[in-house]
Protein backbone atom coordinates (compact mmCIF):
# COMPACT_ATOMS: atom_id res chain seq x y z
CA UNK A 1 64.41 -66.31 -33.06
CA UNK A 2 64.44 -67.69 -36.34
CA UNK A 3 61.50 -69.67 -36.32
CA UNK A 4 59.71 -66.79 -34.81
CA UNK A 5 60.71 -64.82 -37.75
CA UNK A 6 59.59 -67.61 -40.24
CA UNK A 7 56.57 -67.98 -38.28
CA UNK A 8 55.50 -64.24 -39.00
CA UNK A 9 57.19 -64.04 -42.25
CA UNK A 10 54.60 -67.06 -43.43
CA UNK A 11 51.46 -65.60 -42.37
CA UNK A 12 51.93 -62.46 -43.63
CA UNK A 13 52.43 -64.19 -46.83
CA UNK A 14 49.26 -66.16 -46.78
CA UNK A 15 47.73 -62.98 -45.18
CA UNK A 16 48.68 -61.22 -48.27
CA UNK A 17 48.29 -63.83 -50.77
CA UNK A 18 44.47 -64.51 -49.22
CA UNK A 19 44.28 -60.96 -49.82
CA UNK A 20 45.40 -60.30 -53.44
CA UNK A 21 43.94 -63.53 -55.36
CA UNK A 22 40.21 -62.72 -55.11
CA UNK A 23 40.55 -59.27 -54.21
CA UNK A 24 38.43 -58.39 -57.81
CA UNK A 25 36.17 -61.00 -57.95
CA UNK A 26 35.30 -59.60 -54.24
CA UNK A 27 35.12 -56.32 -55.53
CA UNK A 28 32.85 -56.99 -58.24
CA UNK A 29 30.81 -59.68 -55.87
CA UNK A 30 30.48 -57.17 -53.38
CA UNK A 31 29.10 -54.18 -56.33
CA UNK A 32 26.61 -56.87 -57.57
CA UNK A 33 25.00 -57.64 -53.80
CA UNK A 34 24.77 -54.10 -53.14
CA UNK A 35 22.58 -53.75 -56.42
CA UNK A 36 20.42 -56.47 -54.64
CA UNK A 37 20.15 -54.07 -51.81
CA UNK A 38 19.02 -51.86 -53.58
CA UNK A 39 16.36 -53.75 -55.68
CA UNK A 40 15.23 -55.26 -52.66
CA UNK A 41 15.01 -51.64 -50.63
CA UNK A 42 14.83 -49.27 -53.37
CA UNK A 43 13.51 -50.50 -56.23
CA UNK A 44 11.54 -47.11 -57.69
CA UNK A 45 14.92 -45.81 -58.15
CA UNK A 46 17.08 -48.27 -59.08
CA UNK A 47 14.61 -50.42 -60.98
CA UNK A 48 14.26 -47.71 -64.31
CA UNK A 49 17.29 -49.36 -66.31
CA UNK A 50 20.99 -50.71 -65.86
CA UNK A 51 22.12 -46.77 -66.69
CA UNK A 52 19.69 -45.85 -63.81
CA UNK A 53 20.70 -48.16 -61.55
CA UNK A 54 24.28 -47.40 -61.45
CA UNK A 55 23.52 -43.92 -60.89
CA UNK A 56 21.38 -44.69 -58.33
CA UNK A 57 23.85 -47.11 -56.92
CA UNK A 58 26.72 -44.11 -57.07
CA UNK A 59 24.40 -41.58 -55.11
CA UNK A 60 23.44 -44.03 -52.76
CA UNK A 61 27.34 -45.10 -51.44
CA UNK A 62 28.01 -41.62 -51.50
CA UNK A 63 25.49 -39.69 -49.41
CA UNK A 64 24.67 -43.23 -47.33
CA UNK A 65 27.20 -44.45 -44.89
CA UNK A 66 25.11 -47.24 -43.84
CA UNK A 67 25.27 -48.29 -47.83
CA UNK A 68 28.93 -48.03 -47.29
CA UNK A 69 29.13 -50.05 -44.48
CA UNK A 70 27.32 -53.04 -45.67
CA UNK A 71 29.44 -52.78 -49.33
CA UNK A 72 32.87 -53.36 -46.66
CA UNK A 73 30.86 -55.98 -45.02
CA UNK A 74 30.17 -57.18 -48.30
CA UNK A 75 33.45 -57.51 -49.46
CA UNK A 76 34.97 -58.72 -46.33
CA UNK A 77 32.43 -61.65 -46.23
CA UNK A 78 33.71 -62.57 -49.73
CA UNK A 79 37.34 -62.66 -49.57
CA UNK A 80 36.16 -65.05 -46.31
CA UNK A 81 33.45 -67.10 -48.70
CA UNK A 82 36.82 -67.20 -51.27
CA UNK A 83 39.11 -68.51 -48.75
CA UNK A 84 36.96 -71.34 -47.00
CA UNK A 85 34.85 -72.13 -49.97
CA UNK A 86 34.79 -70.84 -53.18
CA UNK A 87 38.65 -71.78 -53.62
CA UNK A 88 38.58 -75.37 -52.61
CA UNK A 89 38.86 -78.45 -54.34
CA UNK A 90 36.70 -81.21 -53.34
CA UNK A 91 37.96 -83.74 -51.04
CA UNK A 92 37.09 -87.71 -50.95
CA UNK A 93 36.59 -87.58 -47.21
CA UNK A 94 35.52 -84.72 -45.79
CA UNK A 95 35.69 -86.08 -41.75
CA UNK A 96 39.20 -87.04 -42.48
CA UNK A 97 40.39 -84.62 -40.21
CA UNK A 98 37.71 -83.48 -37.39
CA UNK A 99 39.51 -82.92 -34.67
CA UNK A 100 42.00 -80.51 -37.04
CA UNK A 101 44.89 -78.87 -35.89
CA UNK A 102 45.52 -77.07 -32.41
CA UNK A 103 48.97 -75.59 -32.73
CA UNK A 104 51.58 -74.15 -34.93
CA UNK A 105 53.30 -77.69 -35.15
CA UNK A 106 52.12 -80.41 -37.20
CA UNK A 107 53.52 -83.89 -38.11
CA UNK A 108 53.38 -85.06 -42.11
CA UNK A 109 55.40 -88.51 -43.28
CA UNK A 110 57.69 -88.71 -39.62
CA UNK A 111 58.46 -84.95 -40.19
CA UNK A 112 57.79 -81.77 -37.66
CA UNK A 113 56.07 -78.68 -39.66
CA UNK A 114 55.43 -75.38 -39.43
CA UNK A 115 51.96 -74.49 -39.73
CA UNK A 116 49.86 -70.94 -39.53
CA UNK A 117 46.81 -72.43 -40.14
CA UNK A 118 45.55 -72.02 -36.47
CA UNK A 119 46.78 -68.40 -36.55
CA UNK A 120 45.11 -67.38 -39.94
CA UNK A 121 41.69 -69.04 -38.53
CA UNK A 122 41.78 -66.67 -35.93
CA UNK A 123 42.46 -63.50 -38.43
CA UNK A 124 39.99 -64.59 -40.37
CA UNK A 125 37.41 -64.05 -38.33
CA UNK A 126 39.09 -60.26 -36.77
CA UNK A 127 38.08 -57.87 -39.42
CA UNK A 128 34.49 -59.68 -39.95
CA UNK A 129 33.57 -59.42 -36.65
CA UNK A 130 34.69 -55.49 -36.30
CA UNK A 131 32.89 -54.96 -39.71
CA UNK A 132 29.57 -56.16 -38.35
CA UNK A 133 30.07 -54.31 -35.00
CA UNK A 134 30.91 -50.96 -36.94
CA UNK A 135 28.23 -51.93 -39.56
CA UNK A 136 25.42 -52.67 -36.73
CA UNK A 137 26.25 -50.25 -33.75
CA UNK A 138 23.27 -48.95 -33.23
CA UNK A 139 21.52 -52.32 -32.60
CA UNK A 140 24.33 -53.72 -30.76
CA UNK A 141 24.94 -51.52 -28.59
CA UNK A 142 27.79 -49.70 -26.78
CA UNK A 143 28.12 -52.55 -23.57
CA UNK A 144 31.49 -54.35 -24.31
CA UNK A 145 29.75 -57.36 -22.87
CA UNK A 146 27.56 -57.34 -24.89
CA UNK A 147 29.63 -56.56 -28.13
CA UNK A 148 32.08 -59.46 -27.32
CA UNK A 149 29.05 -61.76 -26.58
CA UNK A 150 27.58 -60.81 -30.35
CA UNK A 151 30.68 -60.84 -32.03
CA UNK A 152 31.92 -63.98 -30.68
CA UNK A 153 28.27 -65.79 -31.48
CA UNK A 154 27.98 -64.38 -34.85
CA UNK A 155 31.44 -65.56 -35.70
CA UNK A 156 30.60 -69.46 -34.57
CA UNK A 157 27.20 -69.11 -36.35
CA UNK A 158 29.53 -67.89 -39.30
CA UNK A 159 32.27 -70.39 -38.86
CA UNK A 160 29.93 -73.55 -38.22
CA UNK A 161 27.61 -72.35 -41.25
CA UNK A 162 31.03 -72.76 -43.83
CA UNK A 163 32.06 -76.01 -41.90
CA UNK A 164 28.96 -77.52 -42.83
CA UNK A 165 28.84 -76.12 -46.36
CA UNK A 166 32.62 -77.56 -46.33
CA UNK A 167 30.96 -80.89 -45.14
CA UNK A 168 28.24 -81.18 -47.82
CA UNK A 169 29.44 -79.59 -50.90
CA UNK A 170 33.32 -81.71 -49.83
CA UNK A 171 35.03 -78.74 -50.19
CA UNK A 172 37.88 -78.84 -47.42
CA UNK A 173 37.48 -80.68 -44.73
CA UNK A 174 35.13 -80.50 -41.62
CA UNK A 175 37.37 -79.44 -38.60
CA UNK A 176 36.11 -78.65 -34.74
CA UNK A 177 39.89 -76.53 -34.70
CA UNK A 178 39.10 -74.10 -37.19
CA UNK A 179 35.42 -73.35 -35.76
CA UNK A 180 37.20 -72.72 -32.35
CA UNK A 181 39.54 -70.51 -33.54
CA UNK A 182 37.07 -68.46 -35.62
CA UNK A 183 35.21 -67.92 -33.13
CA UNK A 184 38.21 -66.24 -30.66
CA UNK A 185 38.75 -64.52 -33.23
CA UNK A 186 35.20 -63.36 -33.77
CA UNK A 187 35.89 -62.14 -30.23
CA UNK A 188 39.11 -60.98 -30.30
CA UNK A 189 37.73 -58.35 -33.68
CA UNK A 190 34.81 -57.16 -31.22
CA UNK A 191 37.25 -56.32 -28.73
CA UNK A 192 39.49 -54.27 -31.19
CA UNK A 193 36.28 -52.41 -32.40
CA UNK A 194 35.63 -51.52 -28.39
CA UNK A 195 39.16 -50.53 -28.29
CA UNK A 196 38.56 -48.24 -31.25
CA UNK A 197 35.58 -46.94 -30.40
CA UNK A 198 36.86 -45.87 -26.93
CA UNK A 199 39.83 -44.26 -28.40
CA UNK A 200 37.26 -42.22 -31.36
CA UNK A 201 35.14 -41.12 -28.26
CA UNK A 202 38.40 -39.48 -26.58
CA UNK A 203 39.24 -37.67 -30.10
């Protein structure tokens, strides 16, 4: 009972502490690629002046929920990109480790540890997933099949992309573990956004 308790009291730490150290730079990462959006899509509006481009920027997330939508995906993608990437030091060996770790167990100097890391890989991946389901509905779909089958291959494109950035830029280590779990959780998000979606169509 008590390491169960430890267990959960641990990840919701690192849950939380993932969640408040880059929660501004996301913020502010996620405002600056939505003015890119906008350039890129809009750019008789929003290209008149930084004044007019904040306006524009304000009208558009209000009256667009689509605009909305990609500024959460935005963000989420970020605190991800933080996490994985932009928060690492570089490591000497980056293959040091491929195989990774599989379980909640893990042996340092002789010594049995408790580890989450297998657990947060897998939550990682649960809101991104659901974002880009919610964010793309009406190309993906309403088949569940089909929803797990895109959110699970979107998360291993995802997760392999940032193990090979990890790779060559050394920043963490290269680990078949962590694109495993990603990816069930990639799965495991699409199957909460079909669970909420199911429930929203009952309402």
């Amino acid at each position: 009972m008590k390491e169960t308790i430890d267990l959960l009291g641990k990840i919701i730490t690192n849950i939380l502490t993932a969640l408040y150290e880059p929660f501004g730079f996301s913020l502010l990462l996620s405002f600056l690629a939505m003015f890119f959006y906008l350039y890129a899509y809009e750019p008789i509006h929003a290209g008149k002046g930084w004044k007019s481009a904040i306006v524009t920027w304000y009208q558009k997330f209000k009256e667009s929920v689509f605009f909305r939508k990609l500024f959460l995906l935005a963000f989420v993608t970020s605190l991800i990109l933080f996490r994985t990437l932009l928060n690492r030091q570089l490591w000497m060996n980056p293959l040091s480790d491929v195989m990774g770790g599989w379980g909640i167990w893990e042996t340092v100097n002789g010594e049995q540890q408790l580890t989450t890391e297998c657990i947060e890989n897998v939550i990682l991946m649960v809101p991104f997933s659901a974002v880009v389901m919610w964010t793309f509905q009406e190309k993906v779909g309403r088949s569940w099949k089909k929803i797990l089958w895109q959110s699970g291959k979107i998360a291993f494109i995802f997760s392999v992309s940032i193990e090979m950035l990890q790779l060559l830029l050394r920043l963490g280590t290269f680990q078949l573990s962590d694109i495993f779990y990603n990816t069930g959780g990639g799965v495991l998000g699409g199957l909460m956004y079909c669970a909420v979606m199911k429930v929203r169509k009952r309402l």
